[in-house]
C-alpha atoms as a PDB file:
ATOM      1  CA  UNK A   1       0.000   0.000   0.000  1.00  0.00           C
ATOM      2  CA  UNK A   2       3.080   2.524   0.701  1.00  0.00           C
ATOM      3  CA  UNK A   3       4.764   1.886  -2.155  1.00  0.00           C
ATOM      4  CA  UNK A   4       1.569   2.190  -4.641  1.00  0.00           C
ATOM      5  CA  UNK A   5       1.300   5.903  -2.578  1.00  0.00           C
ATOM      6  CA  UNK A   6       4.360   6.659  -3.200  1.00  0.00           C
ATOM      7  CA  UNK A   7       4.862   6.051  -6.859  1.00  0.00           C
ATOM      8  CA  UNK A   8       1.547   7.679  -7.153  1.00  0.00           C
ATOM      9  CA  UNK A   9       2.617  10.891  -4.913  1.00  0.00           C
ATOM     10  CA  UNK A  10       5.754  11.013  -6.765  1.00  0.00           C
ATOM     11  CA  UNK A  11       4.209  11.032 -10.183  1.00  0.00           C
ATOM     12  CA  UNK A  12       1.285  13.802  -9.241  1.00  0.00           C
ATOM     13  CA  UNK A  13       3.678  15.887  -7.800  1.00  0.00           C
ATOM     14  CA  UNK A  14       5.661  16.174 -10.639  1.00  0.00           C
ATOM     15  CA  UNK A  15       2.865  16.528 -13.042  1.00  0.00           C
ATOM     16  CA  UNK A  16       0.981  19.267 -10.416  1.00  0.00           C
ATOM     17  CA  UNK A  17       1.253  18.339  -7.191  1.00  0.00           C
ATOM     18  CA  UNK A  18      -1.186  16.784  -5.014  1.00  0.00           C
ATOM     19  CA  UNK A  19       1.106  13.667  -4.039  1.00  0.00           C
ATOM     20  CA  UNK A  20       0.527  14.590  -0.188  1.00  0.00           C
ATOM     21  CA  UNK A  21      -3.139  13.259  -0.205  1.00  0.00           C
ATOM     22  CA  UNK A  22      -1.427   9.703  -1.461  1.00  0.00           C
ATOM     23  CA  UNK A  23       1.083   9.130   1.182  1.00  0.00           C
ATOM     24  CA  UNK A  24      -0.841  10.770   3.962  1.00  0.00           C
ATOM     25  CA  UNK A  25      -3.558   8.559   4.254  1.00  0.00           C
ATOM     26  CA  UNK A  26      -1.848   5.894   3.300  1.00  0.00           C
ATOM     27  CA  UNK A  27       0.521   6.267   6.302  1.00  0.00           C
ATOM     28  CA  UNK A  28      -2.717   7.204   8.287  1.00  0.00           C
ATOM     29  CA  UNK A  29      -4.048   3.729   6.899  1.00  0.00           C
ATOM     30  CA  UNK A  30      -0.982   2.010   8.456  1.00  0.00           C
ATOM     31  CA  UNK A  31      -1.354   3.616  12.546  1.00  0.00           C
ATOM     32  CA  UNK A  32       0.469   6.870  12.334  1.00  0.00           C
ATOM     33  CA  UNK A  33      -1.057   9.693  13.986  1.00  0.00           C
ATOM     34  CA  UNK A  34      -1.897  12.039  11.726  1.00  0.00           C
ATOM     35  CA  UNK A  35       0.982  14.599  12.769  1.00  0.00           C
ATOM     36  CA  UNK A  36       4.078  11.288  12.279  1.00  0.00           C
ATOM     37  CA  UNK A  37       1.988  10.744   9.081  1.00  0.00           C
ATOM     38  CA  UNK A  38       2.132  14.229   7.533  1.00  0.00           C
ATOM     39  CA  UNK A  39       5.689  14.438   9.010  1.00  0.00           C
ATOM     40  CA  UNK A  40       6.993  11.042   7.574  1.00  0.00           C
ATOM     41  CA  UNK A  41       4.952  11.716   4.548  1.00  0.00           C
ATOM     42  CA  UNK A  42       7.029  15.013   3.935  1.00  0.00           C
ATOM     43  CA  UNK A  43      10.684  13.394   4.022  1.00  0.00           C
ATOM     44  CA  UNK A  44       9.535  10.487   2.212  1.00  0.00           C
ATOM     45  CA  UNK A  45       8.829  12.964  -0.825  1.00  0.00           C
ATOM     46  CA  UNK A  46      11.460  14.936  -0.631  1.00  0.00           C
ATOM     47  CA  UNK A  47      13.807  12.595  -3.240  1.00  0.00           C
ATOM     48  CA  UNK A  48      10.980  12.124  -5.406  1.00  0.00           C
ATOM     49  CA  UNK A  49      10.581  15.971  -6.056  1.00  0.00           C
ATOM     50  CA  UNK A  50      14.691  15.765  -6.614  1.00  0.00           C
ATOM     51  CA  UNK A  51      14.095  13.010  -9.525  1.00  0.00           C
ATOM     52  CA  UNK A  52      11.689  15.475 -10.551  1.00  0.00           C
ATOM     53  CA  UNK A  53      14.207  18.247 -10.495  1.00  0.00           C
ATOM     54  CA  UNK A  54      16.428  16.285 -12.179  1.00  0.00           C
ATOM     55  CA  UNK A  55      14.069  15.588 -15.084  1.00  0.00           C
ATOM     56  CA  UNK A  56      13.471  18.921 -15.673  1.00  0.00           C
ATOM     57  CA  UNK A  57      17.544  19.561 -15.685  1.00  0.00           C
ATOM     58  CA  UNK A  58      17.494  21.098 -19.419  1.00  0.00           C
ATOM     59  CA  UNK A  59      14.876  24.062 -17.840  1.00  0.00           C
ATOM     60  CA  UNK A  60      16.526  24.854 -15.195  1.00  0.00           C
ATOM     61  CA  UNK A  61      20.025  25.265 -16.577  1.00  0.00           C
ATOM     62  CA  UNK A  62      18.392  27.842 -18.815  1.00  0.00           C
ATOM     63  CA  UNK A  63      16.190  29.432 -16.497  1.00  0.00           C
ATOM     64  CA  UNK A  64      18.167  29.544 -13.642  1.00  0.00           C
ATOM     65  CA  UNK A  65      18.515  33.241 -12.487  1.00  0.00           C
ATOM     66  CA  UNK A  66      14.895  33.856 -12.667  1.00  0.00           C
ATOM     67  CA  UNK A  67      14.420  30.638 -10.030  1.00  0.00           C
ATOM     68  CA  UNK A  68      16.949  32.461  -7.498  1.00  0.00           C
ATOM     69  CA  UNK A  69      14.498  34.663  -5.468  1.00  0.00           C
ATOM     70  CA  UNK A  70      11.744  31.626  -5.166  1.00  0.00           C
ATOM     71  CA  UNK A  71      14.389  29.083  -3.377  1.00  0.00           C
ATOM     72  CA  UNK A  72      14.995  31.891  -1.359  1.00  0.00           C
ATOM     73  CA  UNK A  73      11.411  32.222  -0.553  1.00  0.00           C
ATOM     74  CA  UNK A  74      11.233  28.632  -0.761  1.00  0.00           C
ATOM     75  CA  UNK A  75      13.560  27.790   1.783  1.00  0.00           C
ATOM     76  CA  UNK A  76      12.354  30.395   4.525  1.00  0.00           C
ATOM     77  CA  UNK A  77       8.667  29.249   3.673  1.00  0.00           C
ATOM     78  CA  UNK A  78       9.473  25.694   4.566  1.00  0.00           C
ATOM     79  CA  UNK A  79      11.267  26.227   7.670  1.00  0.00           C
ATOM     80  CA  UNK A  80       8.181  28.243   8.978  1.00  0.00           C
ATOM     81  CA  UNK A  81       5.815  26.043   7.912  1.00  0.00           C
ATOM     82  CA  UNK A  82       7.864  22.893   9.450  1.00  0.00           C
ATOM     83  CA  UNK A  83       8.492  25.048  12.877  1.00  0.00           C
ATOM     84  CA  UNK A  84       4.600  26.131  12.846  1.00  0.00           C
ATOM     85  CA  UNK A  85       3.809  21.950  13.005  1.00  0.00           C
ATOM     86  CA  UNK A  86       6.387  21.189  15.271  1.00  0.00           C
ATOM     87  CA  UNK A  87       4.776  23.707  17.733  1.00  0.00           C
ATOM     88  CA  UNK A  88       0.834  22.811  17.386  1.00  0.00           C
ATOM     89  CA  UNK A  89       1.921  18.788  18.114  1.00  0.00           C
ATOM     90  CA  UNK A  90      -0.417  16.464  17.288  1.00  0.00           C
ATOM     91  CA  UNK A  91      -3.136  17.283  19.442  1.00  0.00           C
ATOM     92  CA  UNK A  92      -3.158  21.089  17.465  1.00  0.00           C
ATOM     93  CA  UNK A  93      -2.945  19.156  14.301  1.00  0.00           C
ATOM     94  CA  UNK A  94      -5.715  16.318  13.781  1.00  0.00           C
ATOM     95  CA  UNK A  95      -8.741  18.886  14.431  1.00  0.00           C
ATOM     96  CA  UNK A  96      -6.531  21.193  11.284  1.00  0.00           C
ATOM     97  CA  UNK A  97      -6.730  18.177   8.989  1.00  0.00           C
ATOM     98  CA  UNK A  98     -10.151  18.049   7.130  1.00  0.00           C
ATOM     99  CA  UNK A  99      -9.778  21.504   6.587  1.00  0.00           C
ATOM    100  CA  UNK A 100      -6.379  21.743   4.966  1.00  0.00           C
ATOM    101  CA  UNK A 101      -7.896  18.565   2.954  1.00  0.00           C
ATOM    102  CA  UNK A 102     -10.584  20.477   1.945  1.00  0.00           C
ATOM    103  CA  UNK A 103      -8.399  23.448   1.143  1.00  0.00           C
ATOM    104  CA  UNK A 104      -6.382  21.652  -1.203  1.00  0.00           C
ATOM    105  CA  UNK A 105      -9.373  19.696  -2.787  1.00  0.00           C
ATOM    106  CA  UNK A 106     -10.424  23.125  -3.816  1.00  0.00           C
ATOM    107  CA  UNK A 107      -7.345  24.256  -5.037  1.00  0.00           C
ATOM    108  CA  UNK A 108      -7.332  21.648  -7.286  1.00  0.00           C
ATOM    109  CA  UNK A 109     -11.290  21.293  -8.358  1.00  0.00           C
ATOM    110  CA  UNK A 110     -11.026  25.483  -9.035  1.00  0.00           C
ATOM    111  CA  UNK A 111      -7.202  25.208 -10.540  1.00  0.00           C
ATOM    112  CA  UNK A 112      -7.896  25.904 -14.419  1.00  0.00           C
ATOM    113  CA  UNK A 113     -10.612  29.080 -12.850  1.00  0.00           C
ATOM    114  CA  UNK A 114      -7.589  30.147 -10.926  1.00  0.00           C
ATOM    115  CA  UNK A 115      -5.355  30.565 -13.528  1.00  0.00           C
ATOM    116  CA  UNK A 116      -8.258  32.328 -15.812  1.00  0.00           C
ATOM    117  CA  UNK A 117      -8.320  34.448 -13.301  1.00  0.00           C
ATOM    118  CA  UNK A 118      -4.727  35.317 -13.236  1.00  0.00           C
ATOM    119  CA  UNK A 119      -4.587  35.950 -16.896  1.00  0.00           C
ATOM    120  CA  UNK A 120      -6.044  39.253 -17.071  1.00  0.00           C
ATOM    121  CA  UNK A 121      -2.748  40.051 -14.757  1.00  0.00           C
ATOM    122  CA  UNK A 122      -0.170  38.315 -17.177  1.00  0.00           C
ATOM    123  CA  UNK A 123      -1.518  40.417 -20.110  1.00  0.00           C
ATOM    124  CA  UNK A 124      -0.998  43.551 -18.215  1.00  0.00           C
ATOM    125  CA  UNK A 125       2.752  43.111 -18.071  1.00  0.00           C
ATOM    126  CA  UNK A 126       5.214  41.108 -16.175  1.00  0.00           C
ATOM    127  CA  UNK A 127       6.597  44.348 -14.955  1.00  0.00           C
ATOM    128  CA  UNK A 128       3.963  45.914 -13.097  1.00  0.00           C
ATOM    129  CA  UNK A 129       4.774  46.225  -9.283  1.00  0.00           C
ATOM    130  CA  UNK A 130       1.255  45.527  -7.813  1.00  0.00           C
ATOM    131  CA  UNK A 131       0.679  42.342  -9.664  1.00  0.00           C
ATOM    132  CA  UNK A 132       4.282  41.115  -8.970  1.00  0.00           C
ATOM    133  CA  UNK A 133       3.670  41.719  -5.073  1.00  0.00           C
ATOM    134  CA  UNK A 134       0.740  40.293  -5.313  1.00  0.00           C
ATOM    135  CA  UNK A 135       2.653  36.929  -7.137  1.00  0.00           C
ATOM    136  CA  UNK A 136       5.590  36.785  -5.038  1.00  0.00           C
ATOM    137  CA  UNK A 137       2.967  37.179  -1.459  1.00  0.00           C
ATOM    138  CA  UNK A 138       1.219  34.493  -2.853  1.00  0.00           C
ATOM    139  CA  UNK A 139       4.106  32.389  -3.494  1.00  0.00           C
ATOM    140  CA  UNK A 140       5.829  33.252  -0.202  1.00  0.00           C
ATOM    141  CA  UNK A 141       2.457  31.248   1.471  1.00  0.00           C
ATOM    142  CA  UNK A 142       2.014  28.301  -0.938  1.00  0.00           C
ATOM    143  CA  UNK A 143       6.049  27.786   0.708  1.00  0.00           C
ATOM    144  CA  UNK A 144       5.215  27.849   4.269  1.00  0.00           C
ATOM    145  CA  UNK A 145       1.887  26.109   3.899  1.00  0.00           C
ATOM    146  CA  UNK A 146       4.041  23.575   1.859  1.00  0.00           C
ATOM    147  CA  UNK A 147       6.383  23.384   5.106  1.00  0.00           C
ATOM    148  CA  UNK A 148       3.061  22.655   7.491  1.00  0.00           C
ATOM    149  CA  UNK A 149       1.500  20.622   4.992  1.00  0.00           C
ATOM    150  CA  UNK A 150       2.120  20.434   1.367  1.00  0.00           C
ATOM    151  CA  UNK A 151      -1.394  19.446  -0.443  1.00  0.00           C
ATOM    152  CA  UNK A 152      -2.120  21.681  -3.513  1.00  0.00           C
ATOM    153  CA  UNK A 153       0.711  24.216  -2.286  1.00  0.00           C
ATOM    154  CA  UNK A 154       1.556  23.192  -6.539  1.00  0.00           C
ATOM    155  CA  UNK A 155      -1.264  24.829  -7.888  1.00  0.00           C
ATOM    156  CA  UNK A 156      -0.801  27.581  -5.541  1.00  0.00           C
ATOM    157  CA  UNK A 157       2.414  28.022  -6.712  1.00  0.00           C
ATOM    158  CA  UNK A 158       1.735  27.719 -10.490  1.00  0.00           C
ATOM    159  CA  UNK A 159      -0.796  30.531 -10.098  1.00  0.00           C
ATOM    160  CA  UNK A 160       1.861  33.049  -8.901  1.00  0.00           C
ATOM    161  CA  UNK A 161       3.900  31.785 -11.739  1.00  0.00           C
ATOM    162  CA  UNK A 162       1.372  32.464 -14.051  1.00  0.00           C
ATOM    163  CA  UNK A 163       1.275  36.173 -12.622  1.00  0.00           C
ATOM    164  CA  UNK A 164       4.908  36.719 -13.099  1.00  0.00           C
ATOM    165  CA  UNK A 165       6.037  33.762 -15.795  1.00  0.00           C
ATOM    166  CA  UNK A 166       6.594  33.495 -19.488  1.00  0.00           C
ATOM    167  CA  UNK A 167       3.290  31.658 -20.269  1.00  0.00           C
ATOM    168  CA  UNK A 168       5.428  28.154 -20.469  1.00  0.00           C
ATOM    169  CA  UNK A 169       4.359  25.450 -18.712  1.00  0.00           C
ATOM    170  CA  UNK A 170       7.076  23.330 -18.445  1.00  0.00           C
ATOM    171  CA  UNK A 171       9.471  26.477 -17.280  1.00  0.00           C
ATOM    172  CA  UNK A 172       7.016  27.290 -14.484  1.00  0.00           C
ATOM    173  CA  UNK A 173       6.564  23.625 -13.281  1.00  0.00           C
ATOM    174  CA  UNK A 174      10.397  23.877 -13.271  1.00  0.00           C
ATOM    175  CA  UNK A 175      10.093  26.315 -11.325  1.00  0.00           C
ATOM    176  CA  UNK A 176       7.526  25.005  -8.969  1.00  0.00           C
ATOM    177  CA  UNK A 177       9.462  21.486  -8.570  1.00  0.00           C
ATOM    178  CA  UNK A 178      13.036  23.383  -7.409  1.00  0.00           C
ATOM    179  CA  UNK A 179      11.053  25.288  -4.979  1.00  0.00           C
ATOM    180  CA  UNK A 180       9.176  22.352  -3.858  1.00  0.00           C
ATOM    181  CA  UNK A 181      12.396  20.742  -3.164  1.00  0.00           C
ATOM    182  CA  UNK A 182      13.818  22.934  -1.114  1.00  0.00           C
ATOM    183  CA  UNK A 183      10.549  23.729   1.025  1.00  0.00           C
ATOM    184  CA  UNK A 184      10.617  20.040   1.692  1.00  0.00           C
ATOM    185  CA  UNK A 185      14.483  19.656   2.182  1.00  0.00           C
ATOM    186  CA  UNK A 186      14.885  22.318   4.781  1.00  0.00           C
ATOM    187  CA  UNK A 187      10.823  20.942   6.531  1.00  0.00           C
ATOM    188  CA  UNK A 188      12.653  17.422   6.620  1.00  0.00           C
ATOM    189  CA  UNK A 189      15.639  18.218   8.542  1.00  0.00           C
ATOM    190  CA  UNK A 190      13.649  20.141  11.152  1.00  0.00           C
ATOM    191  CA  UNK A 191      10.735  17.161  11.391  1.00  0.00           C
ATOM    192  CA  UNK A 192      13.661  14.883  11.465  1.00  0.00           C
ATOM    193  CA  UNK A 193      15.079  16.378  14.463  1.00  0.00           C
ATOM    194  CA  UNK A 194      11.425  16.450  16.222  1.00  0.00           C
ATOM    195  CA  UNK A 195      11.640  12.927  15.952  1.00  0.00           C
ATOM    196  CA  UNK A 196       8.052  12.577  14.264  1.00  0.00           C
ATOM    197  CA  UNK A 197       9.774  10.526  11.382  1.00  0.00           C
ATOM    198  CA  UNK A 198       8.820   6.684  10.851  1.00  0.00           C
ATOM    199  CA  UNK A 199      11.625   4.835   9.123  1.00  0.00           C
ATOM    200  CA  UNK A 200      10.602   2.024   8.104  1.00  0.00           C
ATOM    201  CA  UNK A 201       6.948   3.327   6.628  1.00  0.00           C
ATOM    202  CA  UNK A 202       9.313   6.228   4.947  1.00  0.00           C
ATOM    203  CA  UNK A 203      12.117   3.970   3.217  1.00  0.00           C
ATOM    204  CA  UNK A 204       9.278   2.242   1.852  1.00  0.00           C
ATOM    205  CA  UNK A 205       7.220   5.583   0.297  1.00  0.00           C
ATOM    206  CA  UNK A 206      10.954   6.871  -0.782  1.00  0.00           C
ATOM    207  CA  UNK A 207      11.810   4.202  -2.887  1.00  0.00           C
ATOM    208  CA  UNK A 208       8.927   4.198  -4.594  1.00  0.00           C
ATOM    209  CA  UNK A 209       8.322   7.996  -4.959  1.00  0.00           C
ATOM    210  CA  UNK A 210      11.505   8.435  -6.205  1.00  0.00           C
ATOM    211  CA  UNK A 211      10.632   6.452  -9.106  1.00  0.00           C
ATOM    212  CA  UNK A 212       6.879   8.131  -9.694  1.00  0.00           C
ATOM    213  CA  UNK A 213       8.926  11.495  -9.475  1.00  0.00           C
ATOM    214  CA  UNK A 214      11.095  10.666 -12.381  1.00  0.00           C
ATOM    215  CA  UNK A 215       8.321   9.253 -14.255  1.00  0.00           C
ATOM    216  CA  UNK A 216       5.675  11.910 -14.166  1.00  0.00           C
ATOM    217  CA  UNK A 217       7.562  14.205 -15.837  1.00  0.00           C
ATOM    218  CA  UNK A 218       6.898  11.996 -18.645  1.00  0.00           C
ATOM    219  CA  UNK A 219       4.051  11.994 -18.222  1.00  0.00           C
ATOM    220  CA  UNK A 220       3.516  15.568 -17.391  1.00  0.00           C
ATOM    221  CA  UNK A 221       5.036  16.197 -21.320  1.00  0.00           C
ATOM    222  CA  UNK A 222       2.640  13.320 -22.544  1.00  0.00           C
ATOM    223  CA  UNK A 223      -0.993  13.111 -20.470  1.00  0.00           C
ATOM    224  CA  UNK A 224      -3.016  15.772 -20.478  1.00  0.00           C
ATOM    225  CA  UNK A 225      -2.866  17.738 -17.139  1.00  0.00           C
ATOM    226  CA  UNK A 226      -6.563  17.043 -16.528  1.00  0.00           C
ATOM    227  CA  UNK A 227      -6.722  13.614 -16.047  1.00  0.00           C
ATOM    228  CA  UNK A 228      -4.422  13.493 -13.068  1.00  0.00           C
ATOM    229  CA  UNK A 229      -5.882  16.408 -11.620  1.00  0.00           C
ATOM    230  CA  UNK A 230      -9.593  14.937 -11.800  1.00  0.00           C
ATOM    231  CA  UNK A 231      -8.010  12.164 -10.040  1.00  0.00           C
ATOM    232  CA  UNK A 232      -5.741  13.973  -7.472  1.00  0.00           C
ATOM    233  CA  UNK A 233      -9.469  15.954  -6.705  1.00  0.00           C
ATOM    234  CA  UNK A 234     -11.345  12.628  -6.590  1.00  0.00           C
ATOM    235  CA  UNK A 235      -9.331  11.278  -4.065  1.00  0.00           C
ATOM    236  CA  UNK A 236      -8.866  14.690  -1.682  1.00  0.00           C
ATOM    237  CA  UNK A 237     -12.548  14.716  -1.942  1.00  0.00           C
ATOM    238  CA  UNK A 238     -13.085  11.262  -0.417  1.00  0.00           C
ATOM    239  CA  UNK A 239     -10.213  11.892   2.323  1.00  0.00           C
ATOM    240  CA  UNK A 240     -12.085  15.314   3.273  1.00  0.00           C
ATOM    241  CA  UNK A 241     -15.276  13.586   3.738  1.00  0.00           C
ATOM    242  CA  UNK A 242     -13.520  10.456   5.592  1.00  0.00           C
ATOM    243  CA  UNK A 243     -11.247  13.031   7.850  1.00  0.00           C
ATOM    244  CA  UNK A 244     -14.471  14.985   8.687  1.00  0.00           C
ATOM    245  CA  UNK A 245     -16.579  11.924   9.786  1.00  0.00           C
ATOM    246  CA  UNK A 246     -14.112  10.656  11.748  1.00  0.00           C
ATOM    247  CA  UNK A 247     -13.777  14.287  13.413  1.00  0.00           C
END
């Protein structure tokens, strides 16, 4: 059941993130309260956004410059985020969950009305200060809600990009997958040292997320961005309802 999760996580998240709803229930699934689960389900992604990164190698080399200020963002984001769920525990955590599932099922449902909406910006120029603000304030949360939790902080992200990008695609998922990354690699080290990491469950997720990272980029260049979405929303949409019963 972990591994299927994982090479599922690691393939959404490359394609448009989402993996988080994968893992995390499936490490709910197997005992972990849900604080070790979205804790454990954080490190265990972090390699499979690296394949993802690494798949993506020929954008980054040429956009490089323009990624600088988001890893920035990225990596102070993350370590807020990671510090905020360190501090709540788990107690502050579980009543937090159905609504940051629901959240990110409605990122996702509402993503293509999101980034209608952020085209009216785009054509007004790239260079205008309040719309740029705007991007890089909205960016600057997707990173720290990305460090507390993770689920849809992509489409979040992707938005912003939108604001501020070139129009491509691929250069702003890129973008989105180095700043993903680093959110996660500086949120693992800190959840790591709380001690709210499972080993064994994680090992498990890694290897297989690792390979669903490196493969969805494939995929992302081949299957239309719809399909996994519809699923990625499916399945936050049954976790909401399941997280909410269960109270």
């Amino acid at each position: 059941m972990l591994a299927v999760a994982g090479f599922a996580a690691g393939t959404v998240n490359a394609v448009a993130g989402g993996g988080t709803f994968a893992t995390f229930a499936a490490l709910v699934a197997c005992g972990l309260p849900t604080l070790d689960a979205n804790a454990t389900s954080a490190v265990a992604l972090t390699p499979a956004n690296l394949a993802s990164v690494v798949a993506y190698r020929s954008e980054i080399r040429t956009h490089f410059r323009r990624m600088l200020p988001f890893t920035l963002i990225g990596l102070a984001g993350g370590a807020i985020g990671a510090l905020l769920l360190i501090w709540l525990g788990d107690k502050g955590f579980r009543p937090l969950v159905p609504w940051l599932l629901l959240s990110a099922t409605l990122m996702f449902a509402f993503s293509d009305r999101i980034r209608e909406l952020t085209k009216p910006l785009v054509h007004k120029g790239n260079g205008g200060l309040a719309t740029r603000v705007v991007a890089f304030m909205v960016m600057a949360m997707a990173t720290i809600y990305g460090g507390f939790f993770g689920a849809g902080m992509g489409i979040m992200m992707l938005a912003a990009l939108a604001i501020i990008g070139s129009g491509n695609y691929h250069e702003d998922n890129a973008v989105k997958n180095v700043v993903a990354f680093l959110i996660q690699i500086v949120s693992a080290g800190l959840l790591i040292a709380g001690g709210l990491v499972h080993w064994p469950q994680a090992l498990v997720t890694i290897v297989a997320s690792v390979i669903g990272g490196y493969w969805g980029v494939s995929v992302a260049r081949n299957v239309p961005v719809k399909v996994i979405r519809a699923t990625v929303v499916l399945v936050g949409a049954v976790l909401t309802v399941i997280f909410f019963i269960k109270g």
